[in-house]
N, C-alpha and C. Protein backbone atom coordinates (compact mmCIF):
# COMPACT_ATOMS: atom_id res chain seq x y z
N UNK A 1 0.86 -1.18 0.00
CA UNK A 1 0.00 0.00 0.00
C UNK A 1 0.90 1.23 0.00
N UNK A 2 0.64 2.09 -1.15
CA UNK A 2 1.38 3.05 -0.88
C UNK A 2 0.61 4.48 0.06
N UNK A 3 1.68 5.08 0.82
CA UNK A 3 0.69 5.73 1.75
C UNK A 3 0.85 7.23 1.72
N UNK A 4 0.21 7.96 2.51
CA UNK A 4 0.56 9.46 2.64
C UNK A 4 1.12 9.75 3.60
N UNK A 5 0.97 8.78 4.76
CA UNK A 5 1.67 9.02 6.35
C UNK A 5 2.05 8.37 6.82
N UNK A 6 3.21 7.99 7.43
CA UNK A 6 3.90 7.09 7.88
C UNK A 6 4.71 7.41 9.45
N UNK A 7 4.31 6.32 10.41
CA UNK A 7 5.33 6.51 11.29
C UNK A 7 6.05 5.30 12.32
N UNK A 8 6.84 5.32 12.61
CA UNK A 8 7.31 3.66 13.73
C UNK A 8 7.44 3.87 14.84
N UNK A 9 6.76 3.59 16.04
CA UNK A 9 7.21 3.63 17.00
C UNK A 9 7.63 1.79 17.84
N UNK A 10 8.71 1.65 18.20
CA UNK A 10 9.24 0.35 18.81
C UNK A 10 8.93 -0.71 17.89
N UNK A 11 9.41 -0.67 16.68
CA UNK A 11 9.29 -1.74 15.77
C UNK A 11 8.07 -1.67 15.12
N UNK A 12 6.72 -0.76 15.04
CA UNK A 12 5.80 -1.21 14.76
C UNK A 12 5.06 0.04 14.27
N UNK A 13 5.50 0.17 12.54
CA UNK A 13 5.17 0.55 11.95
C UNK A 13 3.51 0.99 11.29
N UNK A 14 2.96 2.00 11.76
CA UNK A 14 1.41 2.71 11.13
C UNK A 14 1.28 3.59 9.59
N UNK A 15 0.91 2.63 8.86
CA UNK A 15 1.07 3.82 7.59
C UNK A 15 -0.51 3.94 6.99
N UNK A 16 -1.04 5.05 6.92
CA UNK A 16 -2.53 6.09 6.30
C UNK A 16 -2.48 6.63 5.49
N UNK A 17 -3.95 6.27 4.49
CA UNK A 17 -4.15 7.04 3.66
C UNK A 17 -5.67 7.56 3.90
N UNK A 18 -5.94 8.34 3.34
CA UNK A 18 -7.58 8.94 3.50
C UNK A 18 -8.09 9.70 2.23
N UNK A 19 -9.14 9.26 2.38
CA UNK A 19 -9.68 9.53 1.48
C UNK A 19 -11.44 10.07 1.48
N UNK A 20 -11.37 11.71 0.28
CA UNK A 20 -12.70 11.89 0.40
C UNK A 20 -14.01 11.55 -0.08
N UNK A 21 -15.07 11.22 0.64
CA UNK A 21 -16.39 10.44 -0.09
C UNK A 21 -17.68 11.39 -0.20
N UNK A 22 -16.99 11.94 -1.94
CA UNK A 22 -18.09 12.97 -2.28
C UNK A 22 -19.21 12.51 -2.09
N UNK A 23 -19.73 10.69 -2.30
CA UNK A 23 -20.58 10.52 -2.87
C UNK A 23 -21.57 10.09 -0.93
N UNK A 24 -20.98 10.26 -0.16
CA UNK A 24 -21.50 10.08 1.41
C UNK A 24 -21.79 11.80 1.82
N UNK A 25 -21.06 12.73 1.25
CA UNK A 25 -20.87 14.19 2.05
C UNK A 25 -22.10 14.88 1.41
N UNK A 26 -22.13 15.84 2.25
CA UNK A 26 -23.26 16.90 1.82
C UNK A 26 -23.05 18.51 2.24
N UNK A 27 -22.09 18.76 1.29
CA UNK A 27 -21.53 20.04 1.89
C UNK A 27 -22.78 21.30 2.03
N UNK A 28 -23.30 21.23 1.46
CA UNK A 28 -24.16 22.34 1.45
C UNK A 28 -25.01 22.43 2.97
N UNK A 29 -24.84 21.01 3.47
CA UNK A 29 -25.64 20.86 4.78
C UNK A 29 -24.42 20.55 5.96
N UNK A 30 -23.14 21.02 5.70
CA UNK A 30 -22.24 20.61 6.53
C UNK A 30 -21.61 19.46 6.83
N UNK A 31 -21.65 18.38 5.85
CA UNK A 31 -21.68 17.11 6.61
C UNK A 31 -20.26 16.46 5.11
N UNK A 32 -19.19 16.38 5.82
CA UNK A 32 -18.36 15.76 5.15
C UNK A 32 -17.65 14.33 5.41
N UNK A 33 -17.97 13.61 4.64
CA UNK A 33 -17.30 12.49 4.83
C UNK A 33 -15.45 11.78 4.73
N UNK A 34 -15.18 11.11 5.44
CA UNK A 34 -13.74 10.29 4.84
C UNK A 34 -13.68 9.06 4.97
N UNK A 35 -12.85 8.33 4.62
CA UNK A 35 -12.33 6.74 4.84
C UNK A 35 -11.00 7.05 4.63
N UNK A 36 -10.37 5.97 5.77
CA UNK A 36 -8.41 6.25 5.89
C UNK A 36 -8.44 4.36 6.04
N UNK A 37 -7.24 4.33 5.12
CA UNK A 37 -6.67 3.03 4.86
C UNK A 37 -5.93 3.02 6.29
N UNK A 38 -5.85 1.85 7.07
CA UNK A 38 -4.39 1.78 7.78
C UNK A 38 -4.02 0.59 7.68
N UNK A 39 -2.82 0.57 7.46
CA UNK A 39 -1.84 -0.89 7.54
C UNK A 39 -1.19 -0.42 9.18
N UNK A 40 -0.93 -1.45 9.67
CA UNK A 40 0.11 -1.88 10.48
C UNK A 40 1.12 -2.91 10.76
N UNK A 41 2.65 -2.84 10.34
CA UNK A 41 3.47 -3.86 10.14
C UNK A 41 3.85 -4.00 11.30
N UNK A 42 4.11 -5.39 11.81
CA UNK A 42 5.09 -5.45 13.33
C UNK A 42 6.34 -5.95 12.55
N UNK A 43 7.34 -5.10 12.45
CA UNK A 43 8.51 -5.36 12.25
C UNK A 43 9.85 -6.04 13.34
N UNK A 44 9.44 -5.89 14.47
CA UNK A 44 10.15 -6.81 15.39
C UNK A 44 10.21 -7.58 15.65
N UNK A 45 10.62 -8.38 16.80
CA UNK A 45 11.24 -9.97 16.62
C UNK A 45 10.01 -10.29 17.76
N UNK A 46 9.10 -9.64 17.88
CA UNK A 46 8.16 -10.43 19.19
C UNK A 46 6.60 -9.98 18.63
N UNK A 47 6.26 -11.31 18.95
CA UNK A 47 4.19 -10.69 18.76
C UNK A 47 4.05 -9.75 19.76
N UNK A 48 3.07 -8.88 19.04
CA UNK A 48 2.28 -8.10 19.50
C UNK A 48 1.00 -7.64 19.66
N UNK A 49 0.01 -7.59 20.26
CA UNK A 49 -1.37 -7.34 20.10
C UNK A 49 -1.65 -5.89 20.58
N UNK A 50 -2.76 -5.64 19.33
CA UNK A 50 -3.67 -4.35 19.70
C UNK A 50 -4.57 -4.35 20.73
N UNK A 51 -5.01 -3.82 21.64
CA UNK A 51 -6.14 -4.07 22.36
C UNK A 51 -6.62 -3.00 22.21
N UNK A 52 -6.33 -1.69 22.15
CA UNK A 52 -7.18 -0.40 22.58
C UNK A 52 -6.70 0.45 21.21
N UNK A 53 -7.70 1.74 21.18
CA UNK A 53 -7.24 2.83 19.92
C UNK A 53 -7.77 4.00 21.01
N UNK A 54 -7.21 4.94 20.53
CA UNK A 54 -7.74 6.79 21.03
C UNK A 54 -7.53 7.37 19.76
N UNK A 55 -8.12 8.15 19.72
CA UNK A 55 -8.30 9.24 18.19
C UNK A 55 -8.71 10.67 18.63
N UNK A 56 -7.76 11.37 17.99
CA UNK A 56 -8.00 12.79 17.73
C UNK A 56 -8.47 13.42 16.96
N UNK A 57 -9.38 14.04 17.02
CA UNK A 57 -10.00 14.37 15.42
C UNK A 57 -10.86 15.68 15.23
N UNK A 58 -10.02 16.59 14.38
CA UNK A 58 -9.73 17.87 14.89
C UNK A 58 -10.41 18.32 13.57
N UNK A 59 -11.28 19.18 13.49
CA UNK A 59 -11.63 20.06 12.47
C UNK A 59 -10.89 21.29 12.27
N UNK A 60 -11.37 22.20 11.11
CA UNK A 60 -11.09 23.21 10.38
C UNK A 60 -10.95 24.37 11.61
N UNK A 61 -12.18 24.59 12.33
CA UNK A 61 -12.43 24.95 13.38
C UNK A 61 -11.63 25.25 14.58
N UNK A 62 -10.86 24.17 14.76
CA UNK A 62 -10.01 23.47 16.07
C UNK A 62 -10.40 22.73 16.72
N UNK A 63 -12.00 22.31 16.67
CA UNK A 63 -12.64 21.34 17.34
C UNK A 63 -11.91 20.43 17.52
N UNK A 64 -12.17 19.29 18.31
CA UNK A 64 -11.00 18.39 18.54
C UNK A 64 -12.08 17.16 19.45
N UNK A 65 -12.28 16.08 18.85
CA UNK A 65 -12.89 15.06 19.23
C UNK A 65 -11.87 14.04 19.51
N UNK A 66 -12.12 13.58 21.15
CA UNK A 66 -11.45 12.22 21.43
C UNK A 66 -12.68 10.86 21.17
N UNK A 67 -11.98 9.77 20.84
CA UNK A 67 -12.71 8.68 20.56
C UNK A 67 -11.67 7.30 21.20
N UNK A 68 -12.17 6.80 21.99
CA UNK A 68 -11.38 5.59 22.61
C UNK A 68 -11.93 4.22 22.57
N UNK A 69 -11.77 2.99 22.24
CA UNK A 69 -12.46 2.33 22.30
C UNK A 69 -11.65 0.88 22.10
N UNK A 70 -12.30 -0.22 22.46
CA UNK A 70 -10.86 -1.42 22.31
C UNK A 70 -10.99 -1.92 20.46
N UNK A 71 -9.49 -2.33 20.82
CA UNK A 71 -9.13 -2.99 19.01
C UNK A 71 -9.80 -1.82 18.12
N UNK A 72 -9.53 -2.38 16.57
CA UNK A 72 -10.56 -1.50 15.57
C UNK A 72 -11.23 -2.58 14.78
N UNK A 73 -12.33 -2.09 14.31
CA UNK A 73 -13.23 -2.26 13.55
C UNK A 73 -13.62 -3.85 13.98
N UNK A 74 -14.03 -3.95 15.78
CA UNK A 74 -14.61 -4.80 16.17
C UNK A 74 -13.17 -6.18 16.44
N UNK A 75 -12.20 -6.05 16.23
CA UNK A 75 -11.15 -6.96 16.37
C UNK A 75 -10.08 -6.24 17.29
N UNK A 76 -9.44 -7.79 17.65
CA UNK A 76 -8.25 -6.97 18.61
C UNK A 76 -6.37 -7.95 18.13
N UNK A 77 -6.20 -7.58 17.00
CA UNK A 77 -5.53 -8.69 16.05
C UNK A 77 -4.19 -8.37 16.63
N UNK A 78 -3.53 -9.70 16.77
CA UNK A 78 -2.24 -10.31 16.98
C UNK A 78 -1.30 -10.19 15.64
N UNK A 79 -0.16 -9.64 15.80
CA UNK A 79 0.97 -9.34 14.67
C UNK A 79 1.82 -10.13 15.11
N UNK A 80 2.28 -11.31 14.26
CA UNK A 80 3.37 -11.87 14.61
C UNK A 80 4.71 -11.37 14.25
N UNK A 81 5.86 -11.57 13.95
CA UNK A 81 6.68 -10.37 13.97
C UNK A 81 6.58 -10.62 12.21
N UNK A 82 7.10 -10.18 11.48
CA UNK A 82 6.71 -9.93 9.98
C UNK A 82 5.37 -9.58 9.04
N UNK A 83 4.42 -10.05 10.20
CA UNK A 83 3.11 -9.92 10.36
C UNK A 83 2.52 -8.25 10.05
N UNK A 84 1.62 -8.10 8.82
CA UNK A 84 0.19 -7.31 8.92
C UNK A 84 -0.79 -6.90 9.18
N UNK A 85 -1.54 -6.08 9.44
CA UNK A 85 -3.05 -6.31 9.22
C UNK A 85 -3.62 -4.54 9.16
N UNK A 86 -4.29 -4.82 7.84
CA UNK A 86 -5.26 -3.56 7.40
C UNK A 86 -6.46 -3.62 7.96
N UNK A 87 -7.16 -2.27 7.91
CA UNK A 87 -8.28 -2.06 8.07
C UNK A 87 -8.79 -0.72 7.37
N UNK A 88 -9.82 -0.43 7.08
CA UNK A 88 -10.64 0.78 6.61
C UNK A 88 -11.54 1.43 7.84
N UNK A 89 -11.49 2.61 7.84
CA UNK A 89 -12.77 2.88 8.72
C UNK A 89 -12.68 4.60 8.21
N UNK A 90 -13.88 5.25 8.97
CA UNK A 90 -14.41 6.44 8.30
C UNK A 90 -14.57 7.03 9.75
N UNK A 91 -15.06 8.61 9.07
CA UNK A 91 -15.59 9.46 10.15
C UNK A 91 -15.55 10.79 9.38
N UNK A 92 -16.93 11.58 9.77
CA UNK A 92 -17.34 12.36 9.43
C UNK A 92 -16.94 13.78 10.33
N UNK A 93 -16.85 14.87 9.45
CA UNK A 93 -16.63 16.20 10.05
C UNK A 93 -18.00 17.40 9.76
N UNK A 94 -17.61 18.25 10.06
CA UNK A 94 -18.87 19.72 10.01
C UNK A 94 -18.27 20.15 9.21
N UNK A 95 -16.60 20.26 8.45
CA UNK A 95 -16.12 21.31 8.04
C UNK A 95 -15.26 20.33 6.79
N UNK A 96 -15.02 21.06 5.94
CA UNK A 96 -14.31 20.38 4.49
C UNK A 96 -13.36 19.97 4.82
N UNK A 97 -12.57 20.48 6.06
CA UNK A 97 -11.00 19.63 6.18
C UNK A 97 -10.99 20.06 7.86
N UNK A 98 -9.66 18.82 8.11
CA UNK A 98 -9.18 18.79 9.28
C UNK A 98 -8.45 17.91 9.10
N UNK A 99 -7.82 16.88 10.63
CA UNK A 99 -6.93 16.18 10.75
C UNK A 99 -7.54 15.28 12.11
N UNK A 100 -6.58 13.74 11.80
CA UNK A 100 -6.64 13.20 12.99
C UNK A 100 -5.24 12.72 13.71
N UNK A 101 -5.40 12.54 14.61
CA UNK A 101 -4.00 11.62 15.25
C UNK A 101 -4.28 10.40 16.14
N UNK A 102 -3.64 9.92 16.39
CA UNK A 102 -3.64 8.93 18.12
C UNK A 102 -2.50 8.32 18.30
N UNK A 103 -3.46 6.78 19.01
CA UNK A 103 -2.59 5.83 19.88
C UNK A 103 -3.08 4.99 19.60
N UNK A 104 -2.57 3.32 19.14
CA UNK A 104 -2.70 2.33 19.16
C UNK A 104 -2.43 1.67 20.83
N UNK A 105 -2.89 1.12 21.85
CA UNK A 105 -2.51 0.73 23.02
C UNK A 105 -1.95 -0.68 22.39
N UNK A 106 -0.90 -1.04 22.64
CA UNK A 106 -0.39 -2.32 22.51
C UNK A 106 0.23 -3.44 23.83
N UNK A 107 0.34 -4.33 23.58
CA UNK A 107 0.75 -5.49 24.61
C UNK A 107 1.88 -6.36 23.92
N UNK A 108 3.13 -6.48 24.01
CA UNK A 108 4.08 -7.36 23.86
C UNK A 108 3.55 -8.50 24.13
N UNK A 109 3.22 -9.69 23.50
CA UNK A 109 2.30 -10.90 24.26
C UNK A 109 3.56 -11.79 25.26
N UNK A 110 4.81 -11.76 24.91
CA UNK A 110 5.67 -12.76 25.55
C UNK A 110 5.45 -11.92 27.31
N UNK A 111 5.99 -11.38 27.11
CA UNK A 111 6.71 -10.24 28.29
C UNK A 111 5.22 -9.76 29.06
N UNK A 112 4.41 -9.32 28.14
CA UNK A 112 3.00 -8.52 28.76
C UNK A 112 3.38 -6.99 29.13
N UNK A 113 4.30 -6.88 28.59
CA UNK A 113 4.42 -5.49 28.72
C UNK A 113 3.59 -4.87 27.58
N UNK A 114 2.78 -3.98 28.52
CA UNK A 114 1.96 -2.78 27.31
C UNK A 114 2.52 -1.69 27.14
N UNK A 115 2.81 -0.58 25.61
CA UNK A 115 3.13 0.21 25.13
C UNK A 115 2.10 0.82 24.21
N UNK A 116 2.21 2.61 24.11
CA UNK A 116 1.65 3.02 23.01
C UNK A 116 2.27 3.14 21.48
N UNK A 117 1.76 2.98 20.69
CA UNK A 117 2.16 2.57 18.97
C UNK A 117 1.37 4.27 18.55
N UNK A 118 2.56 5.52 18.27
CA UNK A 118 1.97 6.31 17.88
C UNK A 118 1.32 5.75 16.38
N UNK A 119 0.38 6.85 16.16
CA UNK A 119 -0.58 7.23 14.74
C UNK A 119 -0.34 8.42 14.15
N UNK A 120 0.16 8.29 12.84
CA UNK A 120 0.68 9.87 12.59
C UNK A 120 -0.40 10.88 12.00
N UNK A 121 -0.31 12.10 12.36
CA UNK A 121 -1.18 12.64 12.10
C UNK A 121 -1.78 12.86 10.71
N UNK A 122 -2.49 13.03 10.21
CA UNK A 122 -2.61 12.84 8.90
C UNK A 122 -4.26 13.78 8.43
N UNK A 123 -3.63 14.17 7.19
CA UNK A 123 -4.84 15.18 6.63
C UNK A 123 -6.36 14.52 6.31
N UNK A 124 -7.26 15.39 6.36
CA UNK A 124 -8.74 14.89 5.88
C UNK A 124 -8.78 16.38 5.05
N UNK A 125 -8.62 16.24 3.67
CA UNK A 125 -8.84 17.28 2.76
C UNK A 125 -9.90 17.18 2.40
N UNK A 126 -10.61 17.71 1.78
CA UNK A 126 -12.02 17.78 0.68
C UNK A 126 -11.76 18.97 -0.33
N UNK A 127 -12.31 18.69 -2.11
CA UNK A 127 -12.06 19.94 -2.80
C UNK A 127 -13.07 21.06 -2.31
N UNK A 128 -13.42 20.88 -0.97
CA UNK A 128 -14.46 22.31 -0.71
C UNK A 128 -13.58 23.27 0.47
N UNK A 129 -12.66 22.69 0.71
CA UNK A 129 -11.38 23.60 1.81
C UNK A 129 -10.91 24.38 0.53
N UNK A 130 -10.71 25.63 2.11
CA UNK A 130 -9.29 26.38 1.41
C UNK A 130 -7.89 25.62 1.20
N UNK A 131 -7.34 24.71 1.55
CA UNK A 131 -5.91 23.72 1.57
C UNK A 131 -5.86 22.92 2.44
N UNK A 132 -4.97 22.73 2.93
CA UNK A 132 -4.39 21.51 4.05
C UNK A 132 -4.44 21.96 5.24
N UNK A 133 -5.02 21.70 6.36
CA UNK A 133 -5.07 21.86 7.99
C UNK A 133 -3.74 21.39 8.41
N UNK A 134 -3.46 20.56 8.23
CA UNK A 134 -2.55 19.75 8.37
C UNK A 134 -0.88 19.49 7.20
């Protein structure tokens, strides 16, 4: 997957793309849509599991929505070390552009040590912004 954002924290690579869904938005009534690709590679020598996400998600505005909740998109998936796993998911804004960020909560499964797996911040454009928030 080639991406727009990329970042590693402790072996374990987050890379996003996003994308806008003219055909979900309704600008005239405020309501803009996105979908963001994410891959996540575990590039280190030990499994790792997701259990938790937090999200930042910041409009044009400055608004700024937290969202926390376990695993994504209903799973809480194990990376063995060379190991993948994508997902899609969406979220809607008031305003043509903004940005999100977070945290992946992770668990080393050998050890049980838990760590956060930053999320890099990454743009939500629409052709109805003035440019990039982000």
């Amino acid at each position: 997957m080639s991406d727009n954002y990329s970042k590693t924290t402790r072996d374990i690579r987050v890379s996003v793309r996003s994308f806008f869904l003219a055909d979900q938005s309704r600008p005239d009534e405020g309501k803009f849509m996105w979908a963001y690709r994410i891959r996540i590679d575990n590039l280190g020598r030990e499994p790792v599991q997701l259990l938790r996400r937090t999200w930042h998600i910041t409009d044009a505005r400055g608004r700024t929505q937290t969202v926390r909740g376990a695993g994504v998109i209903g799973q809480q998936p194990m990376l063995e070390p060379g190991e993948s796993f994508e997902y899609t998911s969406g979220t809607p804004l008031e305003t043509p552009s903004g940005f999100m960020t977070g945290a992946y909560h992770m668990v080393a499964v050998a050890s049980g040590e838990k760590f956060d797996v930053a999320i890099p911040a990454f743009s939500l454009d629409s052709p109805h912004g003035d440019g990039r928030v982000h």
